[in-house]
Protein backbone atom coordinates (compact mmCIF):
# COMPACT_ATOMS: atom_id res chain seq x y z
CA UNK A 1 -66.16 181.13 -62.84
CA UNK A 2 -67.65 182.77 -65.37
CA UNK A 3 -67.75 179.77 -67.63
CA UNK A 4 -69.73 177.64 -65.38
CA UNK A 5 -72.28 180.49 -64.76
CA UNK A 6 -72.49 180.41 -68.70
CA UNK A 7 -73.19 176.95 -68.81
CA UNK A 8 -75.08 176.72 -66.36
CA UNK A 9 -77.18 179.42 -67.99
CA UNK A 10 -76.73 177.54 -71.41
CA UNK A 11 -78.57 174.40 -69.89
CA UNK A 12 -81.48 176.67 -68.27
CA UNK A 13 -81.86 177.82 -71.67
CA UNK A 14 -81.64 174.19 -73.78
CA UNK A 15 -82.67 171.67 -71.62
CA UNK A 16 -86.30 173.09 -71.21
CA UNK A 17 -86.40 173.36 -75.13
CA UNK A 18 -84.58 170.01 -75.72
CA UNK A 19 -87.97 168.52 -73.41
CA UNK A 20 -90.53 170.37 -75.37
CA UNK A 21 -89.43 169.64 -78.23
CA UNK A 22 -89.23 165.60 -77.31
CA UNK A 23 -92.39 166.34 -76.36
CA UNK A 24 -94.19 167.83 -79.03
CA UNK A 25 -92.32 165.11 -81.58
CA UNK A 26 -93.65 162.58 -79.30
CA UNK A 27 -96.93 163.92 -79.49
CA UNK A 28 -97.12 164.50 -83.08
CA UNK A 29 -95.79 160.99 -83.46
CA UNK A 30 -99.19 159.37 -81.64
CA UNK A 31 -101.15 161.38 -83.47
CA UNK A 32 -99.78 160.48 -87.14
CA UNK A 33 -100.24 156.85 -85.43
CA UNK A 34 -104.11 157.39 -84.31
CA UNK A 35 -104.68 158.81 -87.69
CA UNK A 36 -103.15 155.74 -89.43
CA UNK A 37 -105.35 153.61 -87.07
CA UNK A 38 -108.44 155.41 -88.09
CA UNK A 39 -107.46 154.90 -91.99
CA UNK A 40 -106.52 151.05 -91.55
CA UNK A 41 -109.79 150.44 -89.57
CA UNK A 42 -111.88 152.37 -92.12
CA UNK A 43 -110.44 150.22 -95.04
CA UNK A 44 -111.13 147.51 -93.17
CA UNK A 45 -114.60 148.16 -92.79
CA UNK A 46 -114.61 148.78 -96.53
CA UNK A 47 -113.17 145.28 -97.21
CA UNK A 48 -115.50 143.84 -94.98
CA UNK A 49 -118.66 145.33 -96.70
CA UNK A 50 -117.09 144.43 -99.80
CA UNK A 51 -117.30 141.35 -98.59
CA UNK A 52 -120.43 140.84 -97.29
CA UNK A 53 -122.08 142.34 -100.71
CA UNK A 54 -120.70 139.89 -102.96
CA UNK A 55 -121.88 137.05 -100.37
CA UNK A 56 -125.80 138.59 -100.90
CA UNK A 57 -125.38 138.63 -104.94
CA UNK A 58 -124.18 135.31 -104.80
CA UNK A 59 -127.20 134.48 -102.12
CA UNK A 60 -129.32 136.00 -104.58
CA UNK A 61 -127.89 134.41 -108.17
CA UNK A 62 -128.27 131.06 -106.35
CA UNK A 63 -131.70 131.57 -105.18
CA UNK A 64 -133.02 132.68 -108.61
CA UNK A 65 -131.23 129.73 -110.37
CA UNK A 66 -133.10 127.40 -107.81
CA UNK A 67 -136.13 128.97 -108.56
CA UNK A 68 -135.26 128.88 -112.25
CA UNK A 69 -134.76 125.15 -111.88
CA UNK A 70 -138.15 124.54 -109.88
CA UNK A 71 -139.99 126.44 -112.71
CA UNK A 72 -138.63 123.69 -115.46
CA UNK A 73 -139.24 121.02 -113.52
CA UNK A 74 -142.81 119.45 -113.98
């Protein structure tokens, strides 16, 4: 008898702590994944800005060699 009330007081005592802790690991688990989120879409947004400035200096290079050209021509 006595070793069933000490289980049973045993699992009163580790099951609640068993589900926190699941808990709090699962928690801290989506928030490591939100924060990785945040970094991938902010390099993204670098690469993409990256992107869209070498597009302009080309824009630009190829609109002053057309104006180059037009200024040789006769």
């Amino acid at each position: 008898m006595n070793g069933a009330v000490a289980l049973l007081i045993a699992l009163a005592v580790i099951l609640p702590a068993a589900c926190f802790g699941t808990a709090f690991f699962m928690e801290r688990a989506e928030e490591r994944e939100e924060e990785r989120n945040k970094r991938v879409r902010l390099v993204n947004e670098a690469i993409q800005r990256d992107i869209e400035a070498k597009r302009r200096k080309q824009n630009t290079m190829r609109e002053m060699r057309d104006v180059a050209r037009n200024y040789r021509r006769p």
